[in-house]
Protein backbone atom coordinates (compact mmCIF):
# COMPACT_ATOMS: atom_id res chain seq x y z
CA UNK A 1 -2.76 2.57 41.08
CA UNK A 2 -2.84 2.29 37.03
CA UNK A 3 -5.96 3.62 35.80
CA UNK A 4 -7.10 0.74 34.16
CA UNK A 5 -10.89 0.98 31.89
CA UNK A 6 -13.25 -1.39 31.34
CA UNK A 7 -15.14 -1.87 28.27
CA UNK A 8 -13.43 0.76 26.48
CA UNK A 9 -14.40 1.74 23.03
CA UNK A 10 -11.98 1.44 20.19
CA UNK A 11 -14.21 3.11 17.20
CA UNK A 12 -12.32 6.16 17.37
CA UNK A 13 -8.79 4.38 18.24
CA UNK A 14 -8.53 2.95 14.75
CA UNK A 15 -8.70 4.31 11.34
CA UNK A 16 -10.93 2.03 9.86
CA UNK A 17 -13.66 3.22 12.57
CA UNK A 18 -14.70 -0.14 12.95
CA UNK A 19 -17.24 -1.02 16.03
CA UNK A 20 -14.84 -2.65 18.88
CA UNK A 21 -14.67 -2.39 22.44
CA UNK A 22 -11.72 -3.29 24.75
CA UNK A 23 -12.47 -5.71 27.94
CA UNK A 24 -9.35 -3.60 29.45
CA UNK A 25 -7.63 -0.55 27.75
CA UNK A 26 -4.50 1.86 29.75
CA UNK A 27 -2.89 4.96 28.15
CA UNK A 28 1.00 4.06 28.37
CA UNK A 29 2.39 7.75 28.51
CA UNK A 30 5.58 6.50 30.95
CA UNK A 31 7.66 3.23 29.95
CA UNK A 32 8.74 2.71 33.98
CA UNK A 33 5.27 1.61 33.87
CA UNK A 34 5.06 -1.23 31.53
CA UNK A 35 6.49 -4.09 33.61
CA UNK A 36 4.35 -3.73 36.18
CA UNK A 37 0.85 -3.54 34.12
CA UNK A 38 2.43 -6.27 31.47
CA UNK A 39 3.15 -8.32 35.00
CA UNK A 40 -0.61 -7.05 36.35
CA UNK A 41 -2.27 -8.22 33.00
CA UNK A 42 -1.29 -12.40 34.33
CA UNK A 43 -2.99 -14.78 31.66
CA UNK A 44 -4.91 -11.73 29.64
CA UNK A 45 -4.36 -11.64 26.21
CA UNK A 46 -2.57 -8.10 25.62
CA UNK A 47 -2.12 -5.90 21.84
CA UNK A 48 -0.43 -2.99 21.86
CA UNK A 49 -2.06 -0.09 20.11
CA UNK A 50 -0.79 2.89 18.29
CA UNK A 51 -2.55 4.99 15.59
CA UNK A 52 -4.97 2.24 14.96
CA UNK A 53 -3.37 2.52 10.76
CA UNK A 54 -2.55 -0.59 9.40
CA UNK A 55 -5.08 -3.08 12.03
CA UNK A 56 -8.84 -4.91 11.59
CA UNK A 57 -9.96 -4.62 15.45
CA UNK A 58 -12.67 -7.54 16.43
CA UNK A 59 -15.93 -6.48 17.90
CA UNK A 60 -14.80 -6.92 21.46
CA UNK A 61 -11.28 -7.78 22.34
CA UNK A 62 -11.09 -10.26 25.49
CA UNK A 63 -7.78 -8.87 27.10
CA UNK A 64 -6.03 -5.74 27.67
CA UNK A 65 -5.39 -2.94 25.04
CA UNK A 66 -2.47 -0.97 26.23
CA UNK A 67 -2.45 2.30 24.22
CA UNK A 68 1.16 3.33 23.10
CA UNK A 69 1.41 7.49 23.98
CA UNK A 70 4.93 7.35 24.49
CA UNK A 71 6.44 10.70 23.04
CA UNK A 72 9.29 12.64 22.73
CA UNK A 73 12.74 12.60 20.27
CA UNK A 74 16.00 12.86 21.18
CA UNK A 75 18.94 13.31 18.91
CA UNK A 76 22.27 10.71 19.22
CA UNK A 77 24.63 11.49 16.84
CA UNK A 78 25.90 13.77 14.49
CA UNK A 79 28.27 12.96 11.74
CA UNK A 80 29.42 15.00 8.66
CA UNK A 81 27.27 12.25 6.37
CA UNK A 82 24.39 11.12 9.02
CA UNK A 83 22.27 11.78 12.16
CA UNK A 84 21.17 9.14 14.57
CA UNK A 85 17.37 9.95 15.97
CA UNK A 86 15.66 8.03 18.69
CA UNK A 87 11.70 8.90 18.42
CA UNK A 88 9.79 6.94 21.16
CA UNK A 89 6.91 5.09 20.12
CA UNK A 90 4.01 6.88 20.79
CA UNK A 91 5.14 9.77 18.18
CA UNK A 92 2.45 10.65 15.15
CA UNK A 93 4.57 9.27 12.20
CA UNK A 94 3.92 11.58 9.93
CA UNK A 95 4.54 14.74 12.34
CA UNK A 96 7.73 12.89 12.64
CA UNK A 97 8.79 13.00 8.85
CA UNK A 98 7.95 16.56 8.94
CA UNK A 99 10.45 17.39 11.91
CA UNK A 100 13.04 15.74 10.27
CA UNK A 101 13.18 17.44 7.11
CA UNK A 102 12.38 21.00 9.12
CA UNK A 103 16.12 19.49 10.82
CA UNK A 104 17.71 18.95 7.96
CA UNK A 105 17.93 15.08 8.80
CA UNK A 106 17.00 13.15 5.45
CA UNK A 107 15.74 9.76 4.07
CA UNK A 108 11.72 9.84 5.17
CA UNK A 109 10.12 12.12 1.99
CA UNK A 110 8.76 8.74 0.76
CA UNK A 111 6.85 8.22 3.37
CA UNK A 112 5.22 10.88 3.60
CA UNK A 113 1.20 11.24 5.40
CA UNK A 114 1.74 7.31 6.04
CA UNK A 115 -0.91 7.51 9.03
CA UNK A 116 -0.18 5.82 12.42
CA UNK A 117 2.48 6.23 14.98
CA UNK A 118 6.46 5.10 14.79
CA UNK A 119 5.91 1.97 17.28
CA UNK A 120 4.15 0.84 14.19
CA UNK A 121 6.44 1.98 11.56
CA UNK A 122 9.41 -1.08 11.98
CA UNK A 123 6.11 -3.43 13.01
CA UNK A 124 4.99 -3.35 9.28
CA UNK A 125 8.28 -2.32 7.99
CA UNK A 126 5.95 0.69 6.08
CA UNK A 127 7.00 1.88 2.89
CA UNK A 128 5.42 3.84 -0.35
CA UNK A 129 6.65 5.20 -3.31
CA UNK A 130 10.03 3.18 -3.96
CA UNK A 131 11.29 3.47 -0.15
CA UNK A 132 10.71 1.11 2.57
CA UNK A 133 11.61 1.99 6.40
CA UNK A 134 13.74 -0.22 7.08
CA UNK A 135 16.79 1.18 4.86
CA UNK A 136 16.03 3.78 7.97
CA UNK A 137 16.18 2.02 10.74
CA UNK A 138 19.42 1.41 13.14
CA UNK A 139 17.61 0.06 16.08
CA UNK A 140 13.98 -0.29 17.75
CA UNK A 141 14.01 -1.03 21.74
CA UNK A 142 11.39 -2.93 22.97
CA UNK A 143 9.88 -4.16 26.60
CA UNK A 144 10.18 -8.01 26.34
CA UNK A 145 6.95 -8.81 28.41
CA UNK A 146 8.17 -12.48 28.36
CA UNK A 147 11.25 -12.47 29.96
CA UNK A 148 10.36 -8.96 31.83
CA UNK A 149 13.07 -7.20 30.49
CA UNK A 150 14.28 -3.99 28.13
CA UNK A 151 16.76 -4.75 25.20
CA UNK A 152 17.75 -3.64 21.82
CA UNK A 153 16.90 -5.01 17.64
CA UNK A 154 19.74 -3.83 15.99
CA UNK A 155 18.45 -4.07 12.04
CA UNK A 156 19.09 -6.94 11.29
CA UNK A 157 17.45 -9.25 14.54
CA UNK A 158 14.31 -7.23 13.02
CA UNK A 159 14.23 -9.84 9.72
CA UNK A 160 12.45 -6.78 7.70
CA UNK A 161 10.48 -8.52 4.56
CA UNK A 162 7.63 -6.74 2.48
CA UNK A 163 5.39 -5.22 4.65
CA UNK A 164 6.46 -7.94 7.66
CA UNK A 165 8.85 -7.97 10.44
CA UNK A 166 10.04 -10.40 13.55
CA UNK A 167 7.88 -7.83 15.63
CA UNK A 168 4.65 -8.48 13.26
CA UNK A 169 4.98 -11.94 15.11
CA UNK A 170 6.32 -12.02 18.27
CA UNK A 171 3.40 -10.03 20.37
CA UNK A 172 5.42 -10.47 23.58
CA UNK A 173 8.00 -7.56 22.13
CA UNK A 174 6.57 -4.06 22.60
CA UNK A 175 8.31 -1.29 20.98
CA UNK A 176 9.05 1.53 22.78
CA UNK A 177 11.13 3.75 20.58
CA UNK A 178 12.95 3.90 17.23
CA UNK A 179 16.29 4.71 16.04
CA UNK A 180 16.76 6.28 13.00
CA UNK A 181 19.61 6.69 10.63
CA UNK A 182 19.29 9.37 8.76
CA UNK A 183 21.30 11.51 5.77
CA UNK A 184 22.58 15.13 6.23
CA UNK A 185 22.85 15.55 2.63
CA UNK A 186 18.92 14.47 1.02
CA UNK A 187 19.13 11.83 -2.14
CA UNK A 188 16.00 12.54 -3.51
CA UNK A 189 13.97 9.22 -4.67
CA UNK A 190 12.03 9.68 -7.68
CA UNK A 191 11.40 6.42 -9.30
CA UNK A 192 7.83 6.05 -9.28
CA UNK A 193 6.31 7.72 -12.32
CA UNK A 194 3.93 9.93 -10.61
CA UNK A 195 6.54 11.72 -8.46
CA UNK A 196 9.34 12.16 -11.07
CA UNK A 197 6.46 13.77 -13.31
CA UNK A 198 5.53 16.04 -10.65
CA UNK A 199 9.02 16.78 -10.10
CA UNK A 200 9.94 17.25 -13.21
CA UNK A 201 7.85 20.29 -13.34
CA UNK A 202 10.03 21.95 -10.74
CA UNK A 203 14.07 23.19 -10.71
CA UNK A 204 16.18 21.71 -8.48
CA UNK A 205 13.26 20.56 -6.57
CA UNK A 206 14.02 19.86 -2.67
CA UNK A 207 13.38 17.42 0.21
CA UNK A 208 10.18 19.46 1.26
CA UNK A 209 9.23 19.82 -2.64
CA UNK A 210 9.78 15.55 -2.42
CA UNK A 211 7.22 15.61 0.74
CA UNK A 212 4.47 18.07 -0.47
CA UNK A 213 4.38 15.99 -3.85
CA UNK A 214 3.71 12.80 -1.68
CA UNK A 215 1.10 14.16 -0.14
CA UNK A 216 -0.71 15.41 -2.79
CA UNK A 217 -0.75 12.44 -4.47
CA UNK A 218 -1.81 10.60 -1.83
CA UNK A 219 -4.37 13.04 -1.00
CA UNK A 220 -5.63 12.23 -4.24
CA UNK A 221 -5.66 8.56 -4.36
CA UNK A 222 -6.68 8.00 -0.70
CA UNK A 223 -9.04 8.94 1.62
CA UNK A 224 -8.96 10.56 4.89
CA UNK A 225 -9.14 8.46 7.45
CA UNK A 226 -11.31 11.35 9.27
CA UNK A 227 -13.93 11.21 6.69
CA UNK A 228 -14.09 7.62 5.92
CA UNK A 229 -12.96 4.77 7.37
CA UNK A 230 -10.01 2.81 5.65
CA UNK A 231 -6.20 1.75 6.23
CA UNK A 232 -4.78 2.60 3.11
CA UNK A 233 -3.91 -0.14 0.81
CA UNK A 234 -5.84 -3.22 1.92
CA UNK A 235 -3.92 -6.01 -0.10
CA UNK A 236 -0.47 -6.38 -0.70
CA UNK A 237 1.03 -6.28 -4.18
CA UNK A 238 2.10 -9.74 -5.21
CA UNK A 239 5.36 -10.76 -6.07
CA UNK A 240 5.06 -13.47 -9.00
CA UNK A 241 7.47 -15.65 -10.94
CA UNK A 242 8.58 -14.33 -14.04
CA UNK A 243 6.22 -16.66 -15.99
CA UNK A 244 3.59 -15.78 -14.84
CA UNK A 245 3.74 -12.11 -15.23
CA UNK A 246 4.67 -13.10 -18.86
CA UNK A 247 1.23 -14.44 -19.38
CA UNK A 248 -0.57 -11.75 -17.25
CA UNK A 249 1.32 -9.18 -19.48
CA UNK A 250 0.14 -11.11 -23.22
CA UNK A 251 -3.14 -11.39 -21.57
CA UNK A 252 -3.71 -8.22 -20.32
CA UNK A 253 -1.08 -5.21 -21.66
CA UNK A 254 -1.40 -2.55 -19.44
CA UNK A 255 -1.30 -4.12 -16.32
CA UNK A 256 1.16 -2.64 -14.01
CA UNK A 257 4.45 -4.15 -13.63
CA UNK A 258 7.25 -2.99 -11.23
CA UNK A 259 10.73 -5.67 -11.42
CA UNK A 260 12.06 -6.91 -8.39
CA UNK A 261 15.08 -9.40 -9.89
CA UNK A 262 15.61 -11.44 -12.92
CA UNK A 263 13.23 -13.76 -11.71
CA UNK A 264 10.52 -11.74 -10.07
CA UNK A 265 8.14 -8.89 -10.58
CA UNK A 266 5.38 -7.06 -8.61
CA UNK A 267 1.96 -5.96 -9.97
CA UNK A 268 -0.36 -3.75 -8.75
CA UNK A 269 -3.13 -5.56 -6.80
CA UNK A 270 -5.63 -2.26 -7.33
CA UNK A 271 -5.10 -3.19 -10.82
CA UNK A 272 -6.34 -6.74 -10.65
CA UNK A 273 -9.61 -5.63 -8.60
CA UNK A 274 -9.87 -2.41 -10.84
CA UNK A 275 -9.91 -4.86 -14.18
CA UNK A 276 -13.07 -6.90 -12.19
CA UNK A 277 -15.07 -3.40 -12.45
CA UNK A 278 -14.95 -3.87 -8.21
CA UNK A 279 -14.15 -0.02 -7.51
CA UNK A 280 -17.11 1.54 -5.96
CA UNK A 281 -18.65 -2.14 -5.38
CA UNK A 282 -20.57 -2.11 -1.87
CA UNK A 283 -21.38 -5.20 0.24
CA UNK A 284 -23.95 -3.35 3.41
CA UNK A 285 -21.38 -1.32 5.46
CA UNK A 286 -18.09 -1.56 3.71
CA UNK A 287 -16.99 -1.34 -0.04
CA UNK A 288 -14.54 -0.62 -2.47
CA UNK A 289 -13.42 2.81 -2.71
CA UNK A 290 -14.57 4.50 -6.05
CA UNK A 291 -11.41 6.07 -6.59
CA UNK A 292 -8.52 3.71 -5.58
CA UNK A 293 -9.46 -0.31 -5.61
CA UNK A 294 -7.00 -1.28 -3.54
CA UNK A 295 -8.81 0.15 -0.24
CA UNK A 296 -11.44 -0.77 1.55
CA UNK A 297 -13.58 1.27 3.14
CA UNK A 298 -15.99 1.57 6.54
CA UNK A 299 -19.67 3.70 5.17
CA UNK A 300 -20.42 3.75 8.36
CA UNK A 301 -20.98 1.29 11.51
CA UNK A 302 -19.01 -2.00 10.09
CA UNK A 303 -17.74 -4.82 11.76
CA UNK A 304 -14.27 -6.78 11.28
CA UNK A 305 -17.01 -9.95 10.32
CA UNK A 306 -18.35 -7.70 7.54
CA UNK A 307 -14.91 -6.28 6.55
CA UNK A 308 -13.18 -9.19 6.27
CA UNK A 309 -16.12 -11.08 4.12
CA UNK A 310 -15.71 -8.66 1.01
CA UNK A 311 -12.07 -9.10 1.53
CA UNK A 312 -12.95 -13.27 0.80
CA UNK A 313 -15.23 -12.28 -1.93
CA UNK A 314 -12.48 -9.51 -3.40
CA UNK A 315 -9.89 -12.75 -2.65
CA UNK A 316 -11.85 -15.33 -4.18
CA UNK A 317 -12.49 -13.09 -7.84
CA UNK A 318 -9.17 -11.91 -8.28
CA UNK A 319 -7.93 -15.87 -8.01
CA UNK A 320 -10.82 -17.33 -9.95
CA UNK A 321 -9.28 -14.60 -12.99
CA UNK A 322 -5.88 -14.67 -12.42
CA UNK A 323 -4.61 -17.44 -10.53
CA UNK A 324 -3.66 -14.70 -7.85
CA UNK A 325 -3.91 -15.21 -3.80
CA UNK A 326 -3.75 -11.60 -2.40
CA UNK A 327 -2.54 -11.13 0.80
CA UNK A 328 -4.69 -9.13 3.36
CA UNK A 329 -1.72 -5.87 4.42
CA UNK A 330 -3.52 -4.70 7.72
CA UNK A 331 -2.96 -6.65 10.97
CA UNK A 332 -5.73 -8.83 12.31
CA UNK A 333 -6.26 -8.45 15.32
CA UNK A 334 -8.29 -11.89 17.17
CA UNK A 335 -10.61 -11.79 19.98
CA UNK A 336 -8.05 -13.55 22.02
CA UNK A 337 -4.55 -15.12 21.40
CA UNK A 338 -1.58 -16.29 23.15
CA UNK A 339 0.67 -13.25 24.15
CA UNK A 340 3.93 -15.92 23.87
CA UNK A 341 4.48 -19.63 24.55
CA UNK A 342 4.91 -19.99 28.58
């Protein structure tokens, strides 16, 4: 008998602490039992959940939440250049990245206090600070709730873009573990200004020296999830045509620009919203956080309605001055939806 809850409450399930309760919620802590309560769920709607990190949760959720708490790592293979590292899904990310380095097993720094849990991690392909995780990634196995069967994503069947994956749209796949490839030997990656200045400061400055700087800065640019609600960076940075970040750049000097090719170039989207004098704005529950523009945060008994209404208004000023459709990063999550085509 799976122990099944009704009306189960999802404000402390997801770091934005928005109000949401689950018509059906079950704590996966044993993958033999996925095909039966995928099979048991019939027509319900079904999301996976993990650390809650990167998602906008409705008010009530008309299905069944099945709550990844899959643990445990196990290592492959060892090789005089690389390790291979399955972590199941249910595994605290950033505990992760600390038990790698503690290993020896390099590649993670970068990532560094990214909250949420590694089902997540190939799901929104995370990344910071000049590395994203799929240059990690060998494999993720998932439970095909379609077809009622295990298999393997080697790297490539993944389709990793920006922030996006094959798994960010195919809900029938749940993930169930990762593997990792990781270096023996760490190639430290400082190209972001504020960690090769931090660095800098230090002699012949270490893996763990890589990971403490992360989290400093990103204890200083972003909040704690525990204090105040947020997921990080709300918008994605866009990726623009040469020509245009030619006349964003006469226009405005000192915007942020990061190359990707010849032809295209990122800029900050905290920028944009900063230049609108928008940090620290406040719409009722949720606002702008005073110290980093680019998140959005919960004061304190929001809604996804109200949360994603000053994301429209935050959309709607940043194109009315720049010509410039941000992208929303977190996962919405609807009331309902189609688990696959039948």
């Amino acid at each position: 008998m799976f122990a099944v809850q009704s009306n189960y409450p999802l404000d402390k399930l997801n770091t934005l602490h928005l109000k949401s309760i689950a018509k059906k919620y079950f704590a996966l802590t044993d993958i033999a039992d996925l095909p039966q309560i995928t099979a048991e769920a019939k027509e319900s709607p079904i999301f996976v959940l993990g650390g809650g990190s990167n998602i906008i949760l409705p008010e009530v959720y008309q299905g069944l939440i099945i709550h990844n708490q899959l643990r445990g790592i196990t290592l492959i293979e060892t090789t005089d250049e690389f390790v291979l590292v399955k972590a199941m899904a249910g595994e605290v990310w950033d505990d992760f990245v600390g038990y790698t380095i503690a290993k020896g097993w390099f590649g993670l720094e970068n990532l560094s206090l990214i909250p949420g849990t590694i089902g997540a991690s190939p799901i929104q392909n995370i990344g910071a600070y000049g590395v994203e995780v799929k240059d990690f990634i060998e494999s993720v196995e998932v439970y095909d709730s379609k077809n009622k069967q295990f298999s393997q994503l080697n790297n490539s069947d993944c389709q990793f873009k920006y922030r996006d994956s094959y798994l960010k749209h195919n809900l029938h796949l749940i993930v169930t573990s990762v593997t990792f490839r990781l270096l023996r030997m760490a190639k430290l990656n400082t190209n972001y200004v504020d960690v090769a200045k931090a660095l800098a400061e230090l002699t012949n400055p270490t893996a763990q020296d890589l990971r403490n700087c992360v989290i400093k800065i990103r204890q200083t640019k972003l909040p704690d999830p525990a204090v105040i609600g947020n997921v990080g960076s709300f918008f994605h940075n866009p990726i623009l045509d040469m020509a245009l970040v030619g006349q964003l750049q006469e226009k405005y000097p000192t915007i942020p620009v990061y190359p990707v090719n010849d032809e295209k170039a990122k800029v900050s989207a905290g920028w944009l919203i900063d230049n609108l004098s928008l940090k620290g704005y406040r719409q009722g529950n949720v606002g702008v956080y005073d110290k980093q523009a680019l998140v959005l945060v919960n004061h304190g008994n929001a809604t996804a309605p109200e949360l994603l209404a000053l994301a429209s208004y935050i959309q709607d000023k940043v194109w009315t001055n720049y010509a410039i459709r941000l992208n929303i990063e977190p996962l919405i999550v609807p009331e309902k939806h189609k688990n696959y085509e039948k």
